[in-house]
Each structure stands twice: as C-alpha cells, then as structure tokens.
Protein backbone atom coordinates (compact mmCIF):
# COMPACT_ATOMS: atom_id res chain seq x y z
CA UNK A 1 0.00 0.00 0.00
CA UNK A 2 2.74 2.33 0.51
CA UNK A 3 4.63 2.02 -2.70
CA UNK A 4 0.87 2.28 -3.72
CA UNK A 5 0.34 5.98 -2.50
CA UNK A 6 4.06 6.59 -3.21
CA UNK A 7 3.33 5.95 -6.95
CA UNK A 8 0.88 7.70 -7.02
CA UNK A 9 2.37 10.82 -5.25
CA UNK A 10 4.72 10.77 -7.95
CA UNK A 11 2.38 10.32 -10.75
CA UNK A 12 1.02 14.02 -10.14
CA UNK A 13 4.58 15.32 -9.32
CA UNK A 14 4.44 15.32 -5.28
CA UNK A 15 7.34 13.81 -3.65
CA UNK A 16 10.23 13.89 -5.06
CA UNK A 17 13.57 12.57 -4.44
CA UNK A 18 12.75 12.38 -0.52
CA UNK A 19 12.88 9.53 2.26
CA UNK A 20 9.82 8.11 3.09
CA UNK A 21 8.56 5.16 4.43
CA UNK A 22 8.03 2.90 0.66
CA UNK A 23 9.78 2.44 -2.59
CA UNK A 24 12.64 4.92 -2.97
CA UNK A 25 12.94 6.23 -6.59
CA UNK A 26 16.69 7.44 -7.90
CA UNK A 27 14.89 9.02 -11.47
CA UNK A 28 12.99 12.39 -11.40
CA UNK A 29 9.15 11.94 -10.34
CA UNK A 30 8.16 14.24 -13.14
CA UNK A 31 9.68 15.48 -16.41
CA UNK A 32 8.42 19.09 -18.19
CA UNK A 33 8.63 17.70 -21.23
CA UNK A 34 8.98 14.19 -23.15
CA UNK A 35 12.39 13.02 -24.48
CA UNK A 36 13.01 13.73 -28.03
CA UNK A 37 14.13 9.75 -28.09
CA UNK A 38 13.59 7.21 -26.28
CA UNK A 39 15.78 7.36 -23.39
CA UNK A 40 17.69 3.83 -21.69
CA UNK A 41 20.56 2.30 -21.19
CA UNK A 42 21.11 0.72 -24.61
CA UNK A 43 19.90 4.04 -26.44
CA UNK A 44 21.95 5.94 -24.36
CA UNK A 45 25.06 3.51 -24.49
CA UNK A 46 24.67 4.01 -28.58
CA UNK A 47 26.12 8.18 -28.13
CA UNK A 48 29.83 8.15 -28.45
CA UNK A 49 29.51 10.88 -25.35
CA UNK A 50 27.97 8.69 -22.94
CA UNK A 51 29.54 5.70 -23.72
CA UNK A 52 33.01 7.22 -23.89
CA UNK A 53 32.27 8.66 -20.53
CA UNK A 54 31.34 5.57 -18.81
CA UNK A 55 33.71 3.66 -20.01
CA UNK A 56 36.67 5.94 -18.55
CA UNK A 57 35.20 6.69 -15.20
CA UNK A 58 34.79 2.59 -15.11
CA UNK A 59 38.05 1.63 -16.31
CA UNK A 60 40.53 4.35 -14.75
CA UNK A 61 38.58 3.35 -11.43
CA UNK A 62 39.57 -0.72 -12.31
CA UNK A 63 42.83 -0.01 -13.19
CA UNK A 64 44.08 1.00 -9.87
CA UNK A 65 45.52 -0.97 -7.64
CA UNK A 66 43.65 -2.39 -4.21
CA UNK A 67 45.82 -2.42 -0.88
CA UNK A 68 45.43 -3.24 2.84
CA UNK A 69 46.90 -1.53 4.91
CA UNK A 70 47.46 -2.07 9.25
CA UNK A 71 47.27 1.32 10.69
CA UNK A 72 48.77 1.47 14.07
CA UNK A 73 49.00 5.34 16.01
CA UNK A 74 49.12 6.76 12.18
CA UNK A 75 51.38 4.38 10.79
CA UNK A 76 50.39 2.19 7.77
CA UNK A 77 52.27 -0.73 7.22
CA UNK A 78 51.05 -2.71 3.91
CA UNK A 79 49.73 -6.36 4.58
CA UNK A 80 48.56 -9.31 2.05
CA UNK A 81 46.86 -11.68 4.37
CA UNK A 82 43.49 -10.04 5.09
CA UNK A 83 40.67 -12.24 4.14
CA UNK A 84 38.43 -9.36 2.24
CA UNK A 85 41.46 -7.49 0.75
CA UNK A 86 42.22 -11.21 -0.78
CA UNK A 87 38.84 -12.08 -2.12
CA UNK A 88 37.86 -8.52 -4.00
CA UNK A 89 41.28 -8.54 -4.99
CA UNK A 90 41.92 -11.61 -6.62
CA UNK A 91 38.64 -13.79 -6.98
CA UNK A 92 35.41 -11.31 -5.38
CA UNK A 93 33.45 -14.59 -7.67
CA UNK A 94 33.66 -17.56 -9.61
CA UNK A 95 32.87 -15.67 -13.33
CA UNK A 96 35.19 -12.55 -12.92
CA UNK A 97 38.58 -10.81 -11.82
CA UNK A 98 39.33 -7.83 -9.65
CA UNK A 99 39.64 -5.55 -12.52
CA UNK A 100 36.44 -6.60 -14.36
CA UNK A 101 34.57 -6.82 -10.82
CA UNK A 102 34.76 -3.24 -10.66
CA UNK A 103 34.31 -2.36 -13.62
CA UNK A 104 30.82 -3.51 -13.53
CA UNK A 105 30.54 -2.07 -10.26
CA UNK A 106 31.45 1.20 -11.63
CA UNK A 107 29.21 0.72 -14.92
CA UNK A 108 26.59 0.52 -12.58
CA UNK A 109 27.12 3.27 -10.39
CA UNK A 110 27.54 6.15 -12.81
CA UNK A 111 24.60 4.71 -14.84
CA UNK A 112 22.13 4.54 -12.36
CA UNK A 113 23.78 6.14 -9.21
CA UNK A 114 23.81 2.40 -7.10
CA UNK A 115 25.58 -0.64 -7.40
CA UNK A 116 24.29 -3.43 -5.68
CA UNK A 117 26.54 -6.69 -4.90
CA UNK A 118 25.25 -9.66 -3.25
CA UNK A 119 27.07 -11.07 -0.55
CA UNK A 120 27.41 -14.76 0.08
CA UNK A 121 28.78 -15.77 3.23
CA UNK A 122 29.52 -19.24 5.22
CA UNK A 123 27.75 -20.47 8.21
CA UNK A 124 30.68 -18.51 10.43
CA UNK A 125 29.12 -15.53 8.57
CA UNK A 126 32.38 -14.92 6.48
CA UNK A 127 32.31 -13.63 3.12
CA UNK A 128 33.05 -16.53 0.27
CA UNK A 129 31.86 -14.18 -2.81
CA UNK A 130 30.57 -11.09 -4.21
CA UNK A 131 28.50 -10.74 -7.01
CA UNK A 132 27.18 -7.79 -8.97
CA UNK A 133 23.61 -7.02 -9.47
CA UNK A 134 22.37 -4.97 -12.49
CA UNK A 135 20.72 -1.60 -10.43
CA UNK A 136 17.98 -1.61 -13.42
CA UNK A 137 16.40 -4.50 -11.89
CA UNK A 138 16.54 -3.85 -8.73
CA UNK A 139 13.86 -2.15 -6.33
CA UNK A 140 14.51 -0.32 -2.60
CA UNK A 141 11.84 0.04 -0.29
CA UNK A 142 12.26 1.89 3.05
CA UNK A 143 10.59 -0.18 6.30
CA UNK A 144 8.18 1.94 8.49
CA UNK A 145 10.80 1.58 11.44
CA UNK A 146 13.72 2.18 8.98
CA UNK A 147 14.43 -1.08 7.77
CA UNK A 148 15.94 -1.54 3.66
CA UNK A 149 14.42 -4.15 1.69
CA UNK A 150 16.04 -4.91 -1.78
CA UNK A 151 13.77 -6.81 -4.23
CA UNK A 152 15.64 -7.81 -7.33
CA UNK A 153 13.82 -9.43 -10.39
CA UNK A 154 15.66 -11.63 -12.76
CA UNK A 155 16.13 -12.49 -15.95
CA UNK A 156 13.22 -15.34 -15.64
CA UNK A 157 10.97 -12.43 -14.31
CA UNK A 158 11.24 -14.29 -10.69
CA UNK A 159 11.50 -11.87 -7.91
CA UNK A 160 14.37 -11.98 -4.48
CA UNK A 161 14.49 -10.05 -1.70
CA UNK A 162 17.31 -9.46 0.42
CA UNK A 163 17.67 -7.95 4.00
CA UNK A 164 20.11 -5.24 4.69
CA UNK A 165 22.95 -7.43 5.73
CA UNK A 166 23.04 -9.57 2.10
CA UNK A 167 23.46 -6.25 -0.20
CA UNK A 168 26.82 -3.89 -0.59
CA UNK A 169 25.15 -0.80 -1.80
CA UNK A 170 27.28 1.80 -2.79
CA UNK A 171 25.43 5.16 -3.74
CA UNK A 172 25.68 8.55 -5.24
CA UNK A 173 24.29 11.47 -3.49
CA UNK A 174 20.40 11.58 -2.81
CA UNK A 175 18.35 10.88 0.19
CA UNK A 176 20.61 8.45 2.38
CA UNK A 177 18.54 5.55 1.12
CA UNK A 178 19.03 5.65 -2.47
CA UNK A 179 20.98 7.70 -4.78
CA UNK A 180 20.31 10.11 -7.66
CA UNK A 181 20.44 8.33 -10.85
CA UNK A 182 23.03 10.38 -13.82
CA UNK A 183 20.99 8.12 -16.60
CA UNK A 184 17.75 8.94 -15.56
CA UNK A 185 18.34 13.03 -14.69
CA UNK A 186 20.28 13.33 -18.23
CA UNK A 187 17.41 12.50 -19.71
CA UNK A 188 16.50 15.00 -21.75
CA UNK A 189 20.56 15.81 -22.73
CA UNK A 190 20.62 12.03 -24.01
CA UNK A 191 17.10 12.34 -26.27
CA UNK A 192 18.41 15.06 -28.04
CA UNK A 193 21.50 13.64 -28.80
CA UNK A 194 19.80 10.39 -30.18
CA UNK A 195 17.31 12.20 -31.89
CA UNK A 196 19.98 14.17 -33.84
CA UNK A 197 22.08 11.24 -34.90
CA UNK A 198 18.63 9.40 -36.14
CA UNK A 199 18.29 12.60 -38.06
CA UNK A 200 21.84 12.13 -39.49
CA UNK A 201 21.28 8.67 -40.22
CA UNK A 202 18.29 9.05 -42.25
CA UNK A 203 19.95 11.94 -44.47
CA UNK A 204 22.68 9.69 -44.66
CA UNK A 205 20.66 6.57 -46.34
CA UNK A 206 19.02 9.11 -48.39
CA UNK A 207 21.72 10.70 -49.93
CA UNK A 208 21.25 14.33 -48.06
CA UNK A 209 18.15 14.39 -50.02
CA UNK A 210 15.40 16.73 -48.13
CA UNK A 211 11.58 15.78 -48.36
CA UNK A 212 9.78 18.38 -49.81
CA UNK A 213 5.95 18.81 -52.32
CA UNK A 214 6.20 18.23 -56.07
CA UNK A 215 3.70 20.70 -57.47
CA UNK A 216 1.86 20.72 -60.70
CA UNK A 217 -0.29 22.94 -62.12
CA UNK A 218 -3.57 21.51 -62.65
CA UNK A 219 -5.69 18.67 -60.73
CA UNK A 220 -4.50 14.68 -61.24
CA UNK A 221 -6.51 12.29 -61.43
CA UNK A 222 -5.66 9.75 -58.65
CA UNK A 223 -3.58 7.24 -61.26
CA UNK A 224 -1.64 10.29 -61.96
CA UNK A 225 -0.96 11.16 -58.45
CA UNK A 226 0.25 6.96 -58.09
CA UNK A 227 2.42 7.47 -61.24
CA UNK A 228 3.94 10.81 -60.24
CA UNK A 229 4.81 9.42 -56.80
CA UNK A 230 6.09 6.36 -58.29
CA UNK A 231 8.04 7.93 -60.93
CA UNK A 232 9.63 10.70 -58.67
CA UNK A 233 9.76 8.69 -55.22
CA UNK A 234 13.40 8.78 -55.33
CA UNK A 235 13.60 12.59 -55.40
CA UNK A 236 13.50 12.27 -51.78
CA UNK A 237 14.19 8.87 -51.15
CA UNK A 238 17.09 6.83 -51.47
CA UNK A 239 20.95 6.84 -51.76
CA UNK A 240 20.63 6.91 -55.71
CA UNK A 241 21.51 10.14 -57.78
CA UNK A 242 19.13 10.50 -60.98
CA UNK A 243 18.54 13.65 -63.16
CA UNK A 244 14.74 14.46 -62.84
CA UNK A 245 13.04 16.68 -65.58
CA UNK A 246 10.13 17.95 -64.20
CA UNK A 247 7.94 19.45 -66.73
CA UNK A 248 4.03 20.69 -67.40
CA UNK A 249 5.00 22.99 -64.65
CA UNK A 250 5.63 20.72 -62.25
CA UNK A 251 7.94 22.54 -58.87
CA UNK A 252 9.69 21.32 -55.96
CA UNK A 253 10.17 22.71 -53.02
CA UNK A 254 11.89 21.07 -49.95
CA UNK A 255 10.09 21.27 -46.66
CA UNK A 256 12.91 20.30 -44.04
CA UNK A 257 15.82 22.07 -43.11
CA UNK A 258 19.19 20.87 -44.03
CA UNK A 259 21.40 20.01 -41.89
CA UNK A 260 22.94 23.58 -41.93
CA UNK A 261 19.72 25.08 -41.03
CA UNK A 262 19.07 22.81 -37.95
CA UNK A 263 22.52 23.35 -36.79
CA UNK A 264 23.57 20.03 -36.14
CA UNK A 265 27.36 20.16 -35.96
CA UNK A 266 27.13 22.01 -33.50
CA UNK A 267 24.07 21.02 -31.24
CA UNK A 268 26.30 17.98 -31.31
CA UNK A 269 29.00 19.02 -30.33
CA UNK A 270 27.35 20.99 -27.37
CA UNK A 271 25.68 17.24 -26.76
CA UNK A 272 29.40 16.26 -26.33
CA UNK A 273 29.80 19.10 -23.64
CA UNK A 274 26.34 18.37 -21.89
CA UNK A 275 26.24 14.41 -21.47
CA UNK A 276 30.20 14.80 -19.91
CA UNK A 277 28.97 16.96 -17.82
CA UNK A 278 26.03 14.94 -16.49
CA UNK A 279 28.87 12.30 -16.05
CA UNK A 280 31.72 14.38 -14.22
CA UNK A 281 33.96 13.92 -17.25
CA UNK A 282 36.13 16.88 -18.97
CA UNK A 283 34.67 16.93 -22.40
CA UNK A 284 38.66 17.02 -23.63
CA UNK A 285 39.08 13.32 -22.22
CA UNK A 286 36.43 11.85 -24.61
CA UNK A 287 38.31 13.42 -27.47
CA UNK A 288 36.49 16.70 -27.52
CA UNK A 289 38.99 18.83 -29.06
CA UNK A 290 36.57 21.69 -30.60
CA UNK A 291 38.27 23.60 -27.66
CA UNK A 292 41.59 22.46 -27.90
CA UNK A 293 43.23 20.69 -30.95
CA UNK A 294 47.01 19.28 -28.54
CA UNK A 295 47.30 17.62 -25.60
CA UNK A 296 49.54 20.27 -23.98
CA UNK A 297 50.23 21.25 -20.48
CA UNK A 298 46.79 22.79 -20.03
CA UNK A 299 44.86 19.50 -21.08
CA UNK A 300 47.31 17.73 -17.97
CA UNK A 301 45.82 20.20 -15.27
CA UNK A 302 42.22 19.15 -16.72
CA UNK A 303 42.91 16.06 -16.27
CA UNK A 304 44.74 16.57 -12.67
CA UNK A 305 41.74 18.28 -11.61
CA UNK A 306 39.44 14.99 -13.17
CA UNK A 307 41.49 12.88 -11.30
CA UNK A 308 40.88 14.90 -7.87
CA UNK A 309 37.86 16.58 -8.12
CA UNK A 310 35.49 13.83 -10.15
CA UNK A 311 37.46 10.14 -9.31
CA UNK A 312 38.45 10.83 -5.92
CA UNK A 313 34.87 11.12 -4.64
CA UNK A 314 34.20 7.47 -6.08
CA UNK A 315 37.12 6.34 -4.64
CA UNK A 316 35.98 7.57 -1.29
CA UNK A 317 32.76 6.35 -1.60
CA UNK A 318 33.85 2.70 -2.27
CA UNK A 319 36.88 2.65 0.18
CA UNK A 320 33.91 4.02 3.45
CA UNK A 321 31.23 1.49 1.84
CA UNK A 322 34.17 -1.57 2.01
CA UNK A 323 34.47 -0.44 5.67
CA UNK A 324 30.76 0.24 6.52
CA UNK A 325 29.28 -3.32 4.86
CA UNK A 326 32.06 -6.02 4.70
CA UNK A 327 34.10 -5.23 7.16
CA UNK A 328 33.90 -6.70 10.92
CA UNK A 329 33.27 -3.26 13.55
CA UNK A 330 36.83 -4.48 15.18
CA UNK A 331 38.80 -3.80 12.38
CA UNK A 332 37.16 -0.04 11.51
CA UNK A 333 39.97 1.52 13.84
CA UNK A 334 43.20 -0.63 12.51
CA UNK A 335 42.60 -1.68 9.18
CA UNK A 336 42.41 -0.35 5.86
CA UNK A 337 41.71 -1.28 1.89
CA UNK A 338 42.47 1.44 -0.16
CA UNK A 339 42.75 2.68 -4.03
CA UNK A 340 46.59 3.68 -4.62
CA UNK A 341 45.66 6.80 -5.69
CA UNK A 342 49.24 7.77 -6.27
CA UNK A 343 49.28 5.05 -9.15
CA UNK A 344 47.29 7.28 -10.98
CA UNK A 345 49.09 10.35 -10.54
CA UNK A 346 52.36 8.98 -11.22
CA UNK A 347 54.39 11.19 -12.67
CA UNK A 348 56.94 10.66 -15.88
CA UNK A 349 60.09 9.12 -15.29
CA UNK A 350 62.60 12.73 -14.88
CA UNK A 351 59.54 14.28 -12.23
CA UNK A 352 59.87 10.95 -10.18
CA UNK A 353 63.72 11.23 -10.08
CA UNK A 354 63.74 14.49 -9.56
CA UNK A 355 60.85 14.55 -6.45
CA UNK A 356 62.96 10.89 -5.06
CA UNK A 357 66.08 13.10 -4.73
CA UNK A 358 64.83 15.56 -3.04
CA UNK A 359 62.85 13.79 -0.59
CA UNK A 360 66.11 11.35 -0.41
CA UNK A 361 68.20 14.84 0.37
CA UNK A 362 66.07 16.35 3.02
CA UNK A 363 65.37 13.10 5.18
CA UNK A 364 62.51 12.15 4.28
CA UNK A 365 62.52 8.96 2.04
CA UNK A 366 65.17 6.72 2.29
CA UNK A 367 66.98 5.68 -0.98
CA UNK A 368 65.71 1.80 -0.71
CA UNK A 369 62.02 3.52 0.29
CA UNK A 370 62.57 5.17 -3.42
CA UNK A 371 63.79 2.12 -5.06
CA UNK A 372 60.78 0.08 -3.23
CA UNK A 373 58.47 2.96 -5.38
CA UNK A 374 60.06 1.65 -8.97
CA UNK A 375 60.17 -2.10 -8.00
CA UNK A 376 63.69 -2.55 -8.17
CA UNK A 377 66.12 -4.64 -5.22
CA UNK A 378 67.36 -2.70 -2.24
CA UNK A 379 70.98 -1.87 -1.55
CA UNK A 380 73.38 -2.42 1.73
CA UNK A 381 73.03 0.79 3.82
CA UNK A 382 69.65 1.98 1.74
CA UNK A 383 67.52 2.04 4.76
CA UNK A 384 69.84 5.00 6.29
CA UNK A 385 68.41 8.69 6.38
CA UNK A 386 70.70 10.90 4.14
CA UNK A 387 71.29 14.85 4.67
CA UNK A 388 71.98 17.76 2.21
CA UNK A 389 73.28 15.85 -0.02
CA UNK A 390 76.00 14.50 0.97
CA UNK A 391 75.03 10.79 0.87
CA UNK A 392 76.14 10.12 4.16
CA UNK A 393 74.31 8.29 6.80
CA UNK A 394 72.42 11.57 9.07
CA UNK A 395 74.81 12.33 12.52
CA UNK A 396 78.17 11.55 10.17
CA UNK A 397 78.05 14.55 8.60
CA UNK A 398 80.73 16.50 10.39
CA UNK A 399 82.77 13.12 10.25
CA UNK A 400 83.22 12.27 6.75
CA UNK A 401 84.68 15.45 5.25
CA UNK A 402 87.39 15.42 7.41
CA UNK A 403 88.01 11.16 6.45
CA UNK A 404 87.85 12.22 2.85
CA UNK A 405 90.69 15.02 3.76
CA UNK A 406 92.96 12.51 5.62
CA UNK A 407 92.68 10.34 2.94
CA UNK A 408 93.88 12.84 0.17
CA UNK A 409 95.95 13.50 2.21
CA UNK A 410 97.72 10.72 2.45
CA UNK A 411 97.87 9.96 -1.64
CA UNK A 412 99.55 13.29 -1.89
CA UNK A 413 102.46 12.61 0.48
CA UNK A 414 102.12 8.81 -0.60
C-alpha cells in the first residue's frame, strides 16, 4: 500500500527525491517535457559521449591498484593476508577478476547512481563471494521503522528479496537511502543527442536528399498522383543520384531544413559538452577537441583536476562502503583497503627522479624507500636517512669530510 500511494504521489509530481517510508525512486518523479528519443541504457550507451564517458570513469577506477593496509598510532604498514582485501582482490566470484569486478561495479554506479553486490557468506558468517547485481532490476523500499528491503527481479521475471545485511550498496548522493540516478536526470541531454544522430542517419541513407511537395499545375486524377509518386519517389528517397526533368509545370520545393539550417554540428558538439557533464567527465578526455586541438600542459591540469575533483569522490565512496558493509566493527579503527591513488598520478620518469632526490636529500625517504616505489632490489646501507646531499648516513656529517681530507691527504704525500 505504501509504494501504492508513493506511486501515485509521484504520478502528479508530489514527492520527489525524498525519504519516506516505501519504494525509494533514484529518477525524477516528473519530467516538463517528453524526451526527443527514447531514453535507456542501450539508447543511451549508442552516443559516443555517454559511452566514452562511462567507459573511462569505469576503467581508470579498475585499473588501480587495491591495498590493505594495518594502521597502528598513524602508521600504515602494507599487509597481504586479510581475508576481504584477498577475495575482491583476486577472486570477489567464480565468473570474474578484480579488474572486471569493478568495472561492472562502476558501470553501474555512474549509470544509475547504485551498485548493488550480493554477498554470500559461510555459516561462520564470512564472506566466500561477491556478485554484482544490475541496479535496473533492482527495487529499494524503506521499512516503516527504517528497515531496507532490496527486491531484485531476474532475468526469468522471478523476484528476491534481500535484508540489509546480504546487499553492498554503494550510492551517489540523494536521500541516504538511495541515490540520484546520472541516466535517468540526463534525460533530456541524451534524447536530443539520439534524436539528432537518427536525423543524421536518415539523411545519410538518403543521400542528403530533403523531403519536400512536387507541385503541378492543374488537378490529377488519382492514377496520376500513383504514377507521379512512383516515378519521382526517389527525389527524396534513397541513396541513388538520378537527373529528374520535371515538366508541365511541375515545382519542388523542400520542406525540411538541411542540416545547416538545424545546426547540427554544432548542437552535437554541445551534446558532447552536456552528457560529460552529467557524467563528471572533462569533455577534452572523450576526445572533444573543438576547444583544444594538442594535448599540452593545459589538457594535464584538466585532467589533474578529473582525477581529484570527479574520481576521488568514487574512490571515497567505495573505500567508506568496504568499511561500513564487509568489514567486521573491530577492524574499523586498525585496518584499511584502499585505491593507490598515487598510481594514478604517477608522474613521468625525470619528475619521479627528480621529487625521489629531493625527498632522499632532506630526510625524508630513504633511498631503498625510493627504489621500493620503482620495484627494483634494495641496496646495503639503503635504509639510512641521508642529509643535504651528501650521501652520508644523518649524525656523520661533520665526520666524513674530514676522512675524505685525511685520505687525500695521504695519496699526496704517498
């Protein structure tokens, strides 16, 4: 009865995005006008903007690498036997790996703002495996003392429904219960852009031919009319090229605007700009370049800024969800699984150097912590702290110099 009323609520554009005891919606109750195409995943996958844009936020996300961490009065000290860090990072089920497991994790969280995963756990309660769950088929409904209920129909049309504790949902921002969906709020972005490049498609299989009305100058008798559409269907019609000669002062005058009129290069390209924004995504990234034509230096603050401003959120919303669902309350204070962020903002090979030598030079990275950083062996006395320079070990300072003047010396009276 409450999803009832709830529907309904939202049927004549009362409620909103807001928590309330029933089904929680993460699509707008009402639009103010209908789509120019019809709007859904596949349709919307189809533009190069959207898809282009979901596929980086998923992949750069899937790319980075997972790590545990024991934290111990600030100090992290890496660690590779944790149980959870283990199973999402090298089997989270039986059908996929790390890097495709969130992938679709990510597909479905900047598609519909949630991903659900099931959790499947032992009779100790331990999690064995974690499996996606497309957010399209899946329904929230809010308890009246604040319980979550997640119904999710399958492919067979047969309907589950888990408690709280079976379902790792990560969200978006919305109402605390659900979050706000990007698909379903870029809408009206997404219709336009599909309706143009139907547009484009049809002038392309015609030939750029416009519709238009063949005029004559006196009344046909209706086997004319058949004959004269027959006869002249391909005026409009049709990727082949013919010269017409229209005579007993027959006219034609095209009804549609071309392509210049309607402005589609560049309502596309402002498409481009729209749906990336919806997403979080620098048009530049999904090979925009109607603002720039290089990738120079200003292109690598965009994407330095995409990387802090627009990944780092997801990052931080998967990292607190790990911690809030899967893990046990005893290990909130003294564990952690983590993106390496700093994978992703790895410099080039001269900035590293460079940024190693001075952190080796004012004490605060040791030369083997540096060589750890590029995967490569340490060396005897690597795990000293070295000073100014002077690659001595930090408190010889004052010694050395005067060694290496004893010892020349020596060779110049030897």
């Amino acid at each position: 009865m409450a999803g009832l009323i709830s529907s309904t609520l939202r049927f004549f554009g009362f409620g909103g995005l807001s928590r309330q005891e029933g089904t929680q919606y993460p699509i707008p109750s009402t639009y103010s006008q209908p789509a120019a195409a019809t709007v859904n995943f596949d349709t919307a996958m189809a533009v190069s903007a959207f898809w282009a844009s979901t596929r980086i936020l998923s992949e750069t996300v899937a790319a980075m690498p997972l790590k545990c961490y024991k934290t111990n009065d600030g100090m992290k000290q890496e660690i590779t036997d944790n149980h959870l860090w283990r199973l999402i990072n090298y089997r989270p089920n039986r059908y996929q790996t790390r890097t495709e497991f969130i992938e679709s994790l990510m597909l479905n969280l900047v598609c519909w703002g949630n991903a659900y995963i099931g959790i499947t756990r032992d009779a100790r309660g331990k999690i064995q495996s974690l499996f996606p769950l497309m957010s399209s088929q899946m329904c929230v409904e809010l308890g009246g003392s604040g319980e979550v209920f997640y119904t999710y129909t399958n492919e067979s049309g047969a309907q589950v429904t888990y408690s709280e504790d079976a379902i790792w949902h990560i969200k978006l921002f919305g109402n605390g219960v659900i979050g706000l969906s990007p698909l379903g709020y870029a809408r009206q972005s997404i219709g336009v852009a599909i309706a143009t490049e139907d547009r484009i498609g049809k002038l392309a299989s015609s030939g750029g031919k416009q519709s238009g009305i063949l005029s004559v100058d006196k009344v046909l008798t209706p086997e004319q009319r058949k004959a004269v559409r027959n006869n002249f269907e391909s005026l409009t019609n049709g990727p082949t090229d013919k010269l017409f000669i229209l005579e007993a002062g027959m006219t034609f005058e095209g009804t549609s605007l071309s392509p210049a009129d309607m402005e589609m290069l560049q309502n596309r390209r402002f498409q481009v700009e729209d749906i990336a924004r919806f997403m979080g995504v620098p048009s530049v990234l999904i090979n925009d370049t109607s603002g720039s034509t290089t990738w120079g230096s200003g292109i690598q603050q965009i994407m330095d800024g995409f990387y802090k401003l627009n990944l780092r959120p997801y990052l931080e919303r998967i990292e607190s969800s790990i911690k809030r669902h899967l893990m046990d309350s005893k290990d909130w204070d003294n564990v952690e699984i983590e993106f390496d962020f700093d994978a992703l903002l790895r410099a080039d090979q001269a900035t590293r150097y460079d940024g190693y030598g001075k952190a080796i030079n004012s004490g605060q990275m040791t030369p083997n912590e540096a060589r750890r950083k590029e995967g490569r062996p340490p060396l005897e006395g690597g795990d000293l702290i070295y000073l100014n320079g002077t690659l001595v070990p930090a408190g010889q300072t004052q010694s050395k110099p005067e060694t290496v003047e004893e010892d020349e010396a020596q060779t110049i009276i030897s």
